[in-house]
C-alpha atoms as a PDB file:
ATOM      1  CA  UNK A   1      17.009  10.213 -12.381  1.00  0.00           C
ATOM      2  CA  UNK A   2      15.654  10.156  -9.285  1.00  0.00           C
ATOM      3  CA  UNK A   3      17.315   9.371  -5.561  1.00  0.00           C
ATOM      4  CA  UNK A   4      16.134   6.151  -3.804  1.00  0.00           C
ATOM      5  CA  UNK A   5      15.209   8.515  -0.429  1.00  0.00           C
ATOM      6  CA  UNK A   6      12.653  10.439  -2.532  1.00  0.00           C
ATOM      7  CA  UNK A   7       9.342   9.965  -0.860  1.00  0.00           C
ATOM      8  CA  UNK A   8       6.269   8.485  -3.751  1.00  0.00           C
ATOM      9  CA  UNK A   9       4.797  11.512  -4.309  1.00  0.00           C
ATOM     10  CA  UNK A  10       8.308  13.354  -5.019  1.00  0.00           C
ATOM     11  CA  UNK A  11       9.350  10.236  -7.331  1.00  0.00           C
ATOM     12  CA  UNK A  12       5.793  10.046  -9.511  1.00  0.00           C
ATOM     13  CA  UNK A  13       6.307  14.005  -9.404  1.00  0.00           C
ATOM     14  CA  UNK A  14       9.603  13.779 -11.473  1.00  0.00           C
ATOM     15  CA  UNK A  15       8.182  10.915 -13.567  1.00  0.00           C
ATOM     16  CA  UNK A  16       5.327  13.435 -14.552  1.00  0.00           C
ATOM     17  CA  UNK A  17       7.991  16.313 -15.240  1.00  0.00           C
ATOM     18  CA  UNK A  18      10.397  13.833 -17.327  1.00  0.00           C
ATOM     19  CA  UNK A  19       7.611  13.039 -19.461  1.00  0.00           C
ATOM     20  CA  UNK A  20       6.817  16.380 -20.528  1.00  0.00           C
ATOM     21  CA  UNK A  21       4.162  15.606 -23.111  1.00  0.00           C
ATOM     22  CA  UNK A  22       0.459  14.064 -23.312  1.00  0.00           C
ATOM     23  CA  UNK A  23       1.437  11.120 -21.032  1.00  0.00           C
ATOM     24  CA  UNK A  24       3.134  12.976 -17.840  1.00  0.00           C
ATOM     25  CA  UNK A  25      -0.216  15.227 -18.306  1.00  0.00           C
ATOM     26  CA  UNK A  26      -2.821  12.416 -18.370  1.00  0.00           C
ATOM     27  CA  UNK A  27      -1.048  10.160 -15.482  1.00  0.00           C
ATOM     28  CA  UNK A  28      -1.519  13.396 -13.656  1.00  0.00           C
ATOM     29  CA  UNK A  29      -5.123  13.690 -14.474  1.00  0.00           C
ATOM     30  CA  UNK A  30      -5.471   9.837 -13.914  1.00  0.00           C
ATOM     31  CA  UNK A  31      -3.566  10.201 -10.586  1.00  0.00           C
ATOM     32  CA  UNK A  32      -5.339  13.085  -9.579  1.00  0.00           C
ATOM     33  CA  UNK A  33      -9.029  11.062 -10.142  1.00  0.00           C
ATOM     34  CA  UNK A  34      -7.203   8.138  -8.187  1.00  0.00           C
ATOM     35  CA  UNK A  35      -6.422  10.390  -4.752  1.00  0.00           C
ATOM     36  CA  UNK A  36      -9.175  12.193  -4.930  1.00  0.00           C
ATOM     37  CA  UNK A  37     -11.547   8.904  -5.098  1.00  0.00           C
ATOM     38  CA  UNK A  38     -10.922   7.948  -1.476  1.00  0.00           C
ATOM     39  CA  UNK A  39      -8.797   9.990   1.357  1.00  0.00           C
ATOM     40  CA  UNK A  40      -6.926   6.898   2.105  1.00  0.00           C
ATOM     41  CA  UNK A  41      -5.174   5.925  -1.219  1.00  0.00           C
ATOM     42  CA  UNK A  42      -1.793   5.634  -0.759  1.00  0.00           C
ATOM     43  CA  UNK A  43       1.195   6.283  -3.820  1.00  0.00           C
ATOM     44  CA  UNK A  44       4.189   4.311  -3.908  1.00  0.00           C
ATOM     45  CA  UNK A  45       6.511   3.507  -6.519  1.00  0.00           C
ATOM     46  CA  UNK A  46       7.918  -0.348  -7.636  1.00  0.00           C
ATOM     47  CA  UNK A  47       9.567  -2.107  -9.646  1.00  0.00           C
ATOM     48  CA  UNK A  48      12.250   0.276 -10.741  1.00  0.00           C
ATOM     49  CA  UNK A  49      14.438  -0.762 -12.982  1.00  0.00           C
ATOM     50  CA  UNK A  50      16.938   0.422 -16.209  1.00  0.00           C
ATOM     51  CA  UNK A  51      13.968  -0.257 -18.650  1.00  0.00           C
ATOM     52  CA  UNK A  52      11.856   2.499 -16.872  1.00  0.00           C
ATOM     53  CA  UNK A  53      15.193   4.542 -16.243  1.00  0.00           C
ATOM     54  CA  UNK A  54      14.880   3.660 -12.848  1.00  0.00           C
ATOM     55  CA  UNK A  55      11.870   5.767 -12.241  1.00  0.00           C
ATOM     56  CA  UNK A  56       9.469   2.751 -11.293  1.00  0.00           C
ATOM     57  CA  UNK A  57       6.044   2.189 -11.698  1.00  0.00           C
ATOM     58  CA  UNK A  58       3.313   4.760  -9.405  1.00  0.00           C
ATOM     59  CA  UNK A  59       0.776   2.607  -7.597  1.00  0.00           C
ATOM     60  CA  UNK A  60      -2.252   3.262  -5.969  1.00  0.00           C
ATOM     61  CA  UNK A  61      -3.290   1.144  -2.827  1.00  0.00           C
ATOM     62  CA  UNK A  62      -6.377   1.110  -0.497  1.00  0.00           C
ATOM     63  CA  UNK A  63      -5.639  -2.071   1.746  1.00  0.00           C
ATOM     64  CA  UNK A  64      -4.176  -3.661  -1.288  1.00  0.00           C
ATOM     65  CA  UNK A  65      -3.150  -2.585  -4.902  1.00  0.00           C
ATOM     66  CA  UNK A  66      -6.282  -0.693  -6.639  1.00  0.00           C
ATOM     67  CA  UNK A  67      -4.012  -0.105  -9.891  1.00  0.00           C
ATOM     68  CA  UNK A  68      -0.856   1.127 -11.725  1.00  0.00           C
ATOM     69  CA  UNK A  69       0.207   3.603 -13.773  1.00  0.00           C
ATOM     70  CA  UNK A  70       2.635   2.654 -16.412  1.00  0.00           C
ATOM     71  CA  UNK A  71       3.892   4.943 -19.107  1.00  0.00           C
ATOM     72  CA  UNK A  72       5.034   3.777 -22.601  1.00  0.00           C
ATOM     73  CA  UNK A  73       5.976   5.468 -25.812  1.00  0.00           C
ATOM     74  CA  UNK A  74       2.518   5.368 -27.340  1.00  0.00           C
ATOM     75  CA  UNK A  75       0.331   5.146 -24.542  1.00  0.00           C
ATOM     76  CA  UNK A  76      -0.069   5.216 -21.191  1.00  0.00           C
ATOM     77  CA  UNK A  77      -2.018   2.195 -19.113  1.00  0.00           C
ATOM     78  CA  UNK A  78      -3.645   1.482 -16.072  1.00  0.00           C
ATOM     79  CA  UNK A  79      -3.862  -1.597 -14.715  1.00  0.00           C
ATOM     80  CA  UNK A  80      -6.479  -2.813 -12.097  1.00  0.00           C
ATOM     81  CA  UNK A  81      -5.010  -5.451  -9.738  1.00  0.00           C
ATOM     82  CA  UNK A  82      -8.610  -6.779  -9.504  1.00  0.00           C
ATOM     83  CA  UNK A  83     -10.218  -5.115 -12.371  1.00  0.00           C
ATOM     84  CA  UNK A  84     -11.403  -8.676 -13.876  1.00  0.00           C
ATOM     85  CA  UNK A  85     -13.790  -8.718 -10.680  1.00  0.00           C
ATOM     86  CA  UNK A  86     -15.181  -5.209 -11.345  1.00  0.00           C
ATOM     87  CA  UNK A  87     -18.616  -4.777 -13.917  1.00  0.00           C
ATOM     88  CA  UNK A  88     -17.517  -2.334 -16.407  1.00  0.00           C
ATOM     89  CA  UNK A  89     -20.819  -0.806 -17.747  1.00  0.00           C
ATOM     90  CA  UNK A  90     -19.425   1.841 -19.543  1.00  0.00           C
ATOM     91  CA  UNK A  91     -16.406  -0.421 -21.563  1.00  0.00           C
ATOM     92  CA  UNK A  92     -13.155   1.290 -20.327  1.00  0.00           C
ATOM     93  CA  UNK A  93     -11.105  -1.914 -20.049  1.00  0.00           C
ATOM     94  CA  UNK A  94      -9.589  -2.536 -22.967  1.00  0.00           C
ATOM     95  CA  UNK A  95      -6.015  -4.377 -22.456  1.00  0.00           C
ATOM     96  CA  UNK A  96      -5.227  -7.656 -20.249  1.00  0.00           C
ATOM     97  CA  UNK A  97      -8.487  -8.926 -21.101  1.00  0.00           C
ATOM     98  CA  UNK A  98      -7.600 -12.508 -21.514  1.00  0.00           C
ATOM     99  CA  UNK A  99      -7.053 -13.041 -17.582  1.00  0.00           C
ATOM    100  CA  UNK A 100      -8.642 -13.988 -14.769  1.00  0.00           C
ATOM    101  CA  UNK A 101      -7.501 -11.307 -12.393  1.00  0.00           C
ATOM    102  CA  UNK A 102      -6.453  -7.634 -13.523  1.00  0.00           C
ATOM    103  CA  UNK A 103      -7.562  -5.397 -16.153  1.00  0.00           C
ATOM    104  CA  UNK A 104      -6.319  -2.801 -17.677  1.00  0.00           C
ATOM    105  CA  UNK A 105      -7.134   0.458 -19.835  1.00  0.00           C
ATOM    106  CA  UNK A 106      -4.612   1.628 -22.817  1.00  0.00           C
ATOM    107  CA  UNK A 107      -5.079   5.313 -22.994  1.00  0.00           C
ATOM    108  CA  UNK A 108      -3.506   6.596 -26.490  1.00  0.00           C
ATOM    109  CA  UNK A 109      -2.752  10.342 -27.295  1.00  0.00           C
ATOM    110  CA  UNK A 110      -5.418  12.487 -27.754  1.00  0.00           C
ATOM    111  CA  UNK A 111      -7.928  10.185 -25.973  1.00  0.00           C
ATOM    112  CA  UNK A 112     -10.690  12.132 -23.601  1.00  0.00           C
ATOM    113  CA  UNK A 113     -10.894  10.284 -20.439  1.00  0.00           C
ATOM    114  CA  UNK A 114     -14.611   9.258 -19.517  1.00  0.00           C
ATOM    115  CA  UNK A 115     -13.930  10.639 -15.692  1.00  0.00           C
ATOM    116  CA  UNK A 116     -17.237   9.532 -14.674  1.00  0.00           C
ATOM    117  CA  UNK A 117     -17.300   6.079 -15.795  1.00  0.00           C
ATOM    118  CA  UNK A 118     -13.829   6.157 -14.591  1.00  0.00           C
ATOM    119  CA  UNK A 119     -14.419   7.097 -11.268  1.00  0.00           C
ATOM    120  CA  UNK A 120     -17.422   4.884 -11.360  1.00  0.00           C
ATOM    121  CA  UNK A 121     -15.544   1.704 -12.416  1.00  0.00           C
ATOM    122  CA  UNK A 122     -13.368   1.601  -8.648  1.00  0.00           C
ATOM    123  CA  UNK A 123     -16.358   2.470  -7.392  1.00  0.00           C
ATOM    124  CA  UNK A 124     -17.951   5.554  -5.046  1.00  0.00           C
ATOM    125  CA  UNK A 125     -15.964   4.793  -1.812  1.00  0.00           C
ATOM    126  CA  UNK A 126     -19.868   6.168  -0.641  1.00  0.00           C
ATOM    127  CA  UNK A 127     -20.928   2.907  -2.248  1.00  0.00           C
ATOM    128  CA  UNK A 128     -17.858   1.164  -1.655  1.00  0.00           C
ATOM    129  CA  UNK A 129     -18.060  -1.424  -4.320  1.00  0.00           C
ATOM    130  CA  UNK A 130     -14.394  -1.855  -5.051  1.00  0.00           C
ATOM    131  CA  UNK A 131     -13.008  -0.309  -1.405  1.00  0.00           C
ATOM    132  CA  UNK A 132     -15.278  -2.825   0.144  1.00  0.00           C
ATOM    133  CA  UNK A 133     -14.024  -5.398  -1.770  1.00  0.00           C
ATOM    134  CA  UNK A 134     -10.320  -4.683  -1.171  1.00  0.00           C
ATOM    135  CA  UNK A 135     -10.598  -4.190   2.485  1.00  0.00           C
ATOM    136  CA  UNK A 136     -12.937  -7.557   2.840  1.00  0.00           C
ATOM    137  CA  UNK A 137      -9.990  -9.344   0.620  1.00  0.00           C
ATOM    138  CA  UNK A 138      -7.347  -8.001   2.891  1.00  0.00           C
ATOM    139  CA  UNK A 139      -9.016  -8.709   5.838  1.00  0.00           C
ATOM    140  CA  UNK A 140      -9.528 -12.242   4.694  1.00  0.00           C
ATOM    141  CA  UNK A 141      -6.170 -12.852   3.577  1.00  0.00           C
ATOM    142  CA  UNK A 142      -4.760 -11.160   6.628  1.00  0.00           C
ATOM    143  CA  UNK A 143      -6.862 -13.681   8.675  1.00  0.00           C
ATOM    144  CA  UNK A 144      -5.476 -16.916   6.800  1.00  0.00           C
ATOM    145  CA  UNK A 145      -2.275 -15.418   7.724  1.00  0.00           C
ATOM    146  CA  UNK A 146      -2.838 -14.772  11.060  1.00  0.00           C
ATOM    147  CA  UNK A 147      -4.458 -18.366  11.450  1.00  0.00           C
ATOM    148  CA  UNK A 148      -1.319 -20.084   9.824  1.00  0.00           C
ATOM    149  CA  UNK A 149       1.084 -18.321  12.387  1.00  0.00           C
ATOM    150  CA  UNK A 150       2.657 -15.929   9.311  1.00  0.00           C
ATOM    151  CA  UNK A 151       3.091 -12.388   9.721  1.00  0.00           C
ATOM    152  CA  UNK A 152       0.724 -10.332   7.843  1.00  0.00           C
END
């Protein structure tokens, strides 16, 4: 289990370790494709609690949440805060499709990741088509903030 002064990176680590099958290896790859999308992704870990034997949730950020990282017995899913706003060309979104918001994609043992269409669907931070549209929706909601005297 791990200690609450472990930084992200050292708690997603030991997640990845504990698992020691298919899913520790493919939240690796899918972590991996996440950092190396965009220099300034940031890791963190939430919502840790008994039902994930306290080893939380990883999550990937870029002025806001780009997605998660769950890890369950059968699969393993990643879940777009804002995937419900993204075009998905290629059809990787194939869980939490009923709402108006997030998205998510259920990958099941055995599965080959589409990397391309995968690290097309954030989009290119060249092209910035989901960076862009994180940083304009932080800014924005930063603003309101600002403009209704609340700490951001």
């Amino acid at each position: 289990m791990a200690h609450s002064d472990e930084t992200p990176a050292a708690l997603i680590d030991a997640t990845i370790a504990d698992l020691g099958d298919w899913r520790g290896a493919l939240l690796a790859t899918l972590r991996d494709l996440i950092l190396r999308a965009e220099p300034g992704i940031t890791e963190d870990v939430k919502w840790r609690k008994p039902s994930n034997s306290m080893r939380g949730v990883p999550v990937w950020s870029y002025h806001g949440i780009i997605c998660t990282g769950e890890t369950y017995k059968t699969y393993v899913k990643m879940t777009f805060a804002k995937g419900a706003a993204l075009p998905d060309p290629a059809g990787l979104f194939n869980a939490s499709l009923e709402g108006n918001t997030r998205r998510a994609i259920d990958f099941h043992e055995g599965v080959k990741v589409n990397e391309k269409a995968l690290k097309a669907l954030p989009g290119d931070p060249n092209q910035g088509e989901l960076y862009q549209k994180v940083v304009r929706d932080a800014a924005e909601a930063k603003l309101t903030q600002l403009r209704k005297g609340q700490e951001p």
